[in-house]
Each structure stands twice: as C-alpha cells, then as structure tokens.
PDB file of N, CA and C in Angstrom:
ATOM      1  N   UNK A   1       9.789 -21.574  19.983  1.00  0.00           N
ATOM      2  CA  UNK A   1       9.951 -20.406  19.153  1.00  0.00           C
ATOM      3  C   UNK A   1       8.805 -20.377  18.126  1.00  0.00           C
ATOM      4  N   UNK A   2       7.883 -19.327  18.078  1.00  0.00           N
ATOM      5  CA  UNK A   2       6.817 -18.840  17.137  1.00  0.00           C
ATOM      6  C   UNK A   2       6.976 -18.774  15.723  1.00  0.00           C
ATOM      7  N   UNK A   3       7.343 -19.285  14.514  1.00  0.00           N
ATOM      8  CA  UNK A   3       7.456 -18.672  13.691  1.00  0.00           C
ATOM      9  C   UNK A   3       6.403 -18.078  13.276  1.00  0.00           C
ATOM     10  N   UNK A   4       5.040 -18.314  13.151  1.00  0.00           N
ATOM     11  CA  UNK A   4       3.972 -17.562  12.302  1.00  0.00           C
ATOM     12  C   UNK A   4       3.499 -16.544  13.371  1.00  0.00           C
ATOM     13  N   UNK A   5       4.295 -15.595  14.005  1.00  0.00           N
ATOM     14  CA  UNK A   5       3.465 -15.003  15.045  1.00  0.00           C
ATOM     15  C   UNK A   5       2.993 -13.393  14.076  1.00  0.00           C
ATOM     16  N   UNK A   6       2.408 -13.016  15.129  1.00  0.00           N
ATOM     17  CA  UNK A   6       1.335 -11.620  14.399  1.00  0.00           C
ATOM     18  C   UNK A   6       2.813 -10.677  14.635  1.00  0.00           C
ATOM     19  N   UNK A   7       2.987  -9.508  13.491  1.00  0.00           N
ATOM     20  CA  UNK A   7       3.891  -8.541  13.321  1.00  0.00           C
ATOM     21  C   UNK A   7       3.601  -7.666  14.667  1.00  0.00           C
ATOM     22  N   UNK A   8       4.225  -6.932  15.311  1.00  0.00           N
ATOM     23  CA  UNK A   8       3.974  -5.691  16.335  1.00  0.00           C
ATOM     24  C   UNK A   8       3.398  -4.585  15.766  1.00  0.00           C
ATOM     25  N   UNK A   9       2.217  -4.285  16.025  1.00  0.00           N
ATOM     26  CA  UNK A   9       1.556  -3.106  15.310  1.00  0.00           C
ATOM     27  C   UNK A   9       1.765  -1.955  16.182  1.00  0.00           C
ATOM     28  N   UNK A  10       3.439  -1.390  16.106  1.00  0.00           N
ATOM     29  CA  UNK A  10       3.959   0.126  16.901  1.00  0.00           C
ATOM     30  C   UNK A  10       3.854   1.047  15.832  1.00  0.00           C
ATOM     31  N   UNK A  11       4.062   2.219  16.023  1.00  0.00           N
ATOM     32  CA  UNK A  11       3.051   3.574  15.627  1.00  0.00           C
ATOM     33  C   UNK A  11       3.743   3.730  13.845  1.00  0.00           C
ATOM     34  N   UNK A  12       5.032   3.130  13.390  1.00  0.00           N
ATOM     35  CA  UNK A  12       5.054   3.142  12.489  1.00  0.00           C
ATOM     36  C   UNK A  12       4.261   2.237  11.186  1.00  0.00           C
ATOM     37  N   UNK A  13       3.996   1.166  11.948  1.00  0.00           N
ATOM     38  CA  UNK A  13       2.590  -0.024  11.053  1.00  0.00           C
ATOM     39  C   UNK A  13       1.324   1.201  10.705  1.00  0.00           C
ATOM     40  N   UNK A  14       0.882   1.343  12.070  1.00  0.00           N
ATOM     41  CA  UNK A  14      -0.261   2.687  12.181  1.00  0.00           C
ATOM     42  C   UNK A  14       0.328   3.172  11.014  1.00  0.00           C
ATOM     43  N   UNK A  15       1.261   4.474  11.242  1.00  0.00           N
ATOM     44  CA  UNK A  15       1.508   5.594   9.959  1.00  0.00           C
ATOM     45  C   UNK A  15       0.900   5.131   8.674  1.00  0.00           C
ATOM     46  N   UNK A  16       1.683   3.846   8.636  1.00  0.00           N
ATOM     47  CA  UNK A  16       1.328   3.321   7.374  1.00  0.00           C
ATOM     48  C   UNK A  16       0.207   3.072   6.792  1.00  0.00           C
ATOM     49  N   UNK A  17       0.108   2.829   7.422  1.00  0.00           N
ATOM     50  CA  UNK A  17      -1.951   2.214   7.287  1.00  0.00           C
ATOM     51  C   UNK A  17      -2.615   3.199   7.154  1.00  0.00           C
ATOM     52  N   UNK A  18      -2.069   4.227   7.845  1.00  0.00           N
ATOM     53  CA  UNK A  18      -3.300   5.341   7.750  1.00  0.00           C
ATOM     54  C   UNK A  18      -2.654   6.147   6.196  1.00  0.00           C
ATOM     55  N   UNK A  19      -1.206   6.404   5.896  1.00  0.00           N
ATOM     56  CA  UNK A  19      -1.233   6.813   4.452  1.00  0.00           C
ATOM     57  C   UNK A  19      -1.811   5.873   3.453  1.00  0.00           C
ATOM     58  N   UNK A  20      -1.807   5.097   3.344  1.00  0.00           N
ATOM     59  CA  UNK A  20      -2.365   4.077   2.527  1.00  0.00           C
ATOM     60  C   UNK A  20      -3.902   4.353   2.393  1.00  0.00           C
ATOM     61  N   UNK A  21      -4.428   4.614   3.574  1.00  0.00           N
ATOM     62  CA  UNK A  21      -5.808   4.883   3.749  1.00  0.00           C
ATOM     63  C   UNK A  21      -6.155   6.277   2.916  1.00  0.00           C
ATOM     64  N   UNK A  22      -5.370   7.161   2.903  1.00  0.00           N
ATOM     65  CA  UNK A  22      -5.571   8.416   3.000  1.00  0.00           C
ATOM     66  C   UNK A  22      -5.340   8.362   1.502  1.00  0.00           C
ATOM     67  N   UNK A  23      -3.958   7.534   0.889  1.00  0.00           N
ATOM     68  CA  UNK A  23      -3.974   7.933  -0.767  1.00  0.00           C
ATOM     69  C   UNK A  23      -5.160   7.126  -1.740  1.00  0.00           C
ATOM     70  N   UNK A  24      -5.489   6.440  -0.907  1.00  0.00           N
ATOM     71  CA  UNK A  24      -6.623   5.618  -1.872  1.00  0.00           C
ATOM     72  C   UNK A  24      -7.670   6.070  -1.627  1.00  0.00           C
ATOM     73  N   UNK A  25      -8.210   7.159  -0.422  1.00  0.00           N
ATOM     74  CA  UNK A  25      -9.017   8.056  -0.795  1.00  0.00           C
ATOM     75  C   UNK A  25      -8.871   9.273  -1.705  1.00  0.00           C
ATOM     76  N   UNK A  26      -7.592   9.404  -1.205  1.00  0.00           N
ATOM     77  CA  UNK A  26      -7.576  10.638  -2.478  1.00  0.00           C
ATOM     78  C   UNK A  26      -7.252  10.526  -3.898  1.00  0.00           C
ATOM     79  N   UNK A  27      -6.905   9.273  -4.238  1.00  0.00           N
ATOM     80  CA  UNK A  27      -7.444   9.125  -5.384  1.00  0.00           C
ATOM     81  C   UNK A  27      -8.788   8.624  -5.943  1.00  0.00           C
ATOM     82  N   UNK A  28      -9.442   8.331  -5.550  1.00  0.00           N
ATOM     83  CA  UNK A  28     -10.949   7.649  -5.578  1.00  0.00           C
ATOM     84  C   UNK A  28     -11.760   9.172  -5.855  1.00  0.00           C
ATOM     85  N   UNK A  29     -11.197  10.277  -4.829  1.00  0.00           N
ATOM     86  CA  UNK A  29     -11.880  12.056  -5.494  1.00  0.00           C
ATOM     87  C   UNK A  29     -11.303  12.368  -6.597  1.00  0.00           C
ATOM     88  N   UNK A  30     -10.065  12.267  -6.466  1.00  0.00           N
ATOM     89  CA  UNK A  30      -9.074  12.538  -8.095  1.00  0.00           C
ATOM     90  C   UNK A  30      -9.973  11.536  -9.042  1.00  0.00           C
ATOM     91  N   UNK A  31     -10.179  10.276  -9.175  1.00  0.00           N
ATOM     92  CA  UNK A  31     -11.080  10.246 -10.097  1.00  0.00           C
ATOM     93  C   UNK A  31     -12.532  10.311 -10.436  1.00  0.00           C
ATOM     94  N   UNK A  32     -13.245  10.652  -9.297  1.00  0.00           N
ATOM     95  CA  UNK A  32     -14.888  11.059  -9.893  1.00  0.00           C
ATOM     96  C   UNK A  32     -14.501  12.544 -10.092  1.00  0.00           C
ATOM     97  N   UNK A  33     -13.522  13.174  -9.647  1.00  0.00           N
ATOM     98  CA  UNK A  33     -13.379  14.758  -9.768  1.00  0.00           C
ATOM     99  C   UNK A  33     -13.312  15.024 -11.701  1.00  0.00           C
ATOM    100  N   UNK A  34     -12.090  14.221 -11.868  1.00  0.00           N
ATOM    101  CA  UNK A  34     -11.809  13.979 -13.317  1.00  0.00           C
ATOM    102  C   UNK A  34     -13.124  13.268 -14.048  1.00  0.00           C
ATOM    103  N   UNK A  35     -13.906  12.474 -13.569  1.00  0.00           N
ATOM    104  CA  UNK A  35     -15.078  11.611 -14.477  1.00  0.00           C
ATOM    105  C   UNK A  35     -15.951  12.753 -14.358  1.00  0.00           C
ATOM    106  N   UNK A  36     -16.160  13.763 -13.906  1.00  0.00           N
ATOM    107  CA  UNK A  36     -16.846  14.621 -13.901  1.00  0.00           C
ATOM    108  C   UNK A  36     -16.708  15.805 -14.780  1.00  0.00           C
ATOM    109  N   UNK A  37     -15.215  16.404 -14.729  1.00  0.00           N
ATOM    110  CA  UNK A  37     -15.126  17.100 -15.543  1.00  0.00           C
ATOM    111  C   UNK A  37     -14.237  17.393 -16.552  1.00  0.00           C
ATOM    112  N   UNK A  38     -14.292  16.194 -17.006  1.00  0.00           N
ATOM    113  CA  UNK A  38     -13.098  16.154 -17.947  1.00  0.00           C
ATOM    114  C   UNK A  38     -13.943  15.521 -19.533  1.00  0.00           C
ATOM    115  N   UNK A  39     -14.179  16.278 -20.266  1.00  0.00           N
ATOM    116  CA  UNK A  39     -15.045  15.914 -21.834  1.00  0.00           C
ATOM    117  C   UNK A  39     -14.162  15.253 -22.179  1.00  0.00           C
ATOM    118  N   UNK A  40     -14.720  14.198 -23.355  1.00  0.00           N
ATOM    119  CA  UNK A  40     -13.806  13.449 -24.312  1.00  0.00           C
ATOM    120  C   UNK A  40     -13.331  14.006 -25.054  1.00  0.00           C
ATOM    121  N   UNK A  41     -12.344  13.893 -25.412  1.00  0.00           N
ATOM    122  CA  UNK A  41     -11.585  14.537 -26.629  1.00  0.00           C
ATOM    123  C   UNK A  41     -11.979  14.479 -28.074  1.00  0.00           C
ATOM    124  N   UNK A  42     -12.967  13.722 -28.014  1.00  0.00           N
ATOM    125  CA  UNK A  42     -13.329  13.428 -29.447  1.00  0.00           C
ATOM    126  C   UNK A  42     -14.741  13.445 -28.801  1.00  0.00           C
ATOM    127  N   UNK A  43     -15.866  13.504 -30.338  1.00  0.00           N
ATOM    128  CA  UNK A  43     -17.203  13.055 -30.118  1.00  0.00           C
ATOM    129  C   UNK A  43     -17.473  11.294 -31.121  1.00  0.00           C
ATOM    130  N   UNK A  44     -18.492  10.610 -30.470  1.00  0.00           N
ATOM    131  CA  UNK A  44     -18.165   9.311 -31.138  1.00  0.00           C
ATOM    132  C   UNK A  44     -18.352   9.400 -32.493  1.00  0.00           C
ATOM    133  N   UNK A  45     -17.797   8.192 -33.170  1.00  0.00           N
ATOM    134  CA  UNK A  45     -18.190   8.371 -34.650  1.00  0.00           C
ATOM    135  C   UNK A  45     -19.296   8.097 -35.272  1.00  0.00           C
ATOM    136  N   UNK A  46     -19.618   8.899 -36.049  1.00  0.00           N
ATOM    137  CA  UNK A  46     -21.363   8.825 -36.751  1.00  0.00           C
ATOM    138  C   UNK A  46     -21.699   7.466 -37.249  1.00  0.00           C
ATOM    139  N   UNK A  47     -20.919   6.569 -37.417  1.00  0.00           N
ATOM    140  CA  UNK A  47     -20.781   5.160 -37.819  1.00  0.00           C
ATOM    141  C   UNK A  47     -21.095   4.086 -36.558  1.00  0.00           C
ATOM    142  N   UNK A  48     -21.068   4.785 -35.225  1.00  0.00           N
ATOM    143  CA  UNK A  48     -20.917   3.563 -34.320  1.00  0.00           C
ATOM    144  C   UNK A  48     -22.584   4.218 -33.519  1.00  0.00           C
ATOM    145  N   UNK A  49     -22.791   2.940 -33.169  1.00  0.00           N
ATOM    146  CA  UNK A  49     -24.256   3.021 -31.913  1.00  0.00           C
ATOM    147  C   UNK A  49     -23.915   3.644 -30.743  1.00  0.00           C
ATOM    148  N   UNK A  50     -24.831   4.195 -30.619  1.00  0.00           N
ATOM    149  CA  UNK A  50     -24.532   4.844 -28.904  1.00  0.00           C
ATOM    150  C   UNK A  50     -24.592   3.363 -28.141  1.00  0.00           C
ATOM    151  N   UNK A  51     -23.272   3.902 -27.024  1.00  0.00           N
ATOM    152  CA  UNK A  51     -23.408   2.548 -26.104  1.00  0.00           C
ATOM    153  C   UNK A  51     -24.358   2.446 -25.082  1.00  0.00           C
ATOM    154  N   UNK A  52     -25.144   3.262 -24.680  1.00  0.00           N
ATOM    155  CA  UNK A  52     -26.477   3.017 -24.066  1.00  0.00           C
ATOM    156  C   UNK A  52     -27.689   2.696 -24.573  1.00  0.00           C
ATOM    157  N   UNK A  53     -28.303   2.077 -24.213  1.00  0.00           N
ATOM    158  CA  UNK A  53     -29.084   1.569 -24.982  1.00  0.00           C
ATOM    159  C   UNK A  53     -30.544   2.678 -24.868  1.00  0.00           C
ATOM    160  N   UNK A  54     -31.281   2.754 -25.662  1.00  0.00           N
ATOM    161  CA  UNK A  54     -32.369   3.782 -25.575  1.00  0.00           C
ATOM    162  C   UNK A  54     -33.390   3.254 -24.791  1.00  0.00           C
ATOM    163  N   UNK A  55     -33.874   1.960 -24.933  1.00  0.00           N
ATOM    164  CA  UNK A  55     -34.815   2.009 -24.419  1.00  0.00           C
ATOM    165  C   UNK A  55     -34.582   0.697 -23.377  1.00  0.00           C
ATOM    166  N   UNK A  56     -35.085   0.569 -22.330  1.00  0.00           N
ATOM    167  CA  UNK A  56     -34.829  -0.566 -21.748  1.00  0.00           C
ATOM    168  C   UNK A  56     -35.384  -1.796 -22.024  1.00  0.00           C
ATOM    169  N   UNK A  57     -34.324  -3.043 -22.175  1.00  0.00           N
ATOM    170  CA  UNK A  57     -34.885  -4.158 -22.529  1.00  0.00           C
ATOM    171  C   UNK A  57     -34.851  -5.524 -21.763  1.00  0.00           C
ATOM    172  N   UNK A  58     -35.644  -6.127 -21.675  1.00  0.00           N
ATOM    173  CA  UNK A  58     -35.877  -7.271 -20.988  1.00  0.00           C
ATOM    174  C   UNK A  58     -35.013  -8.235 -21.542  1.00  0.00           C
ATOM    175  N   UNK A  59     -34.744  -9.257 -20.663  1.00  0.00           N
ATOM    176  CA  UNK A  59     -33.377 -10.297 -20.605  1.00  0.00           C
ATOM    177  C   UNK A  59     -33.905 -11.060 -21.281  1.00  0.00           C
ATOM    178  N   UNK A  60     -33.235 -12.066 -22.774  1.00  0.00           N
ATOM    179  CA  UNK A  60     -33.940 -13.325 -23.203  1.00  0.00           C
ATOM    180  C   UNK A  60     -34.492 -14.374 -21.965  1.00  0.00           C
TER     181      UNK A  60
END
C-alpha cells in the first residue's frame, strides 16, 4: 500500500488550477491598473526628502 502516492489530477484538480491561475492574474491587472491611476491622497510633506534620489550615485 502507497502512502505518499501522487493525488489524481481529474478535471476538478484542472478547474482549480486554472481559477487560481486566472485570479492571480487578475489581480496582478487590478493592481498596475490601480498603480497607475490612482493619485495619492495627500502630497508629501515639505519637511521630508523626496524618496528618489536626484542624481545617481555610486556605491561606497
């Protein structure tokens, strides 16, 4: 008797796999859709550095 044998992959494993497939693409568009057009709610504060840096800098 097998205990560690491989599961039966019949058409309901499939289904599955393929929704799984399908919601983690569609959220992956749901969020560059949203990183795209969705502004911050605020602008940063005049007190803090922009987090990019201006000019590019070489590594110590």
């Amino acid at each position: 008797m097998a205990r560690h044998r491989k599961p039966a992959s019949g058409p309901t494993h499939q289904a599955r796999r393929r929704l799984a497939v399908s919601l983690a693409g569609a959220s992956a568009l749901a969020a560059t859709f949203l990183t795209l057009t969705v502004e911050p709610s605020a602008p940063p504060a005049p007190d803090r550095l922009p987090t990019a840096p201006l000019q590019p800098q070489a590594a110590p």
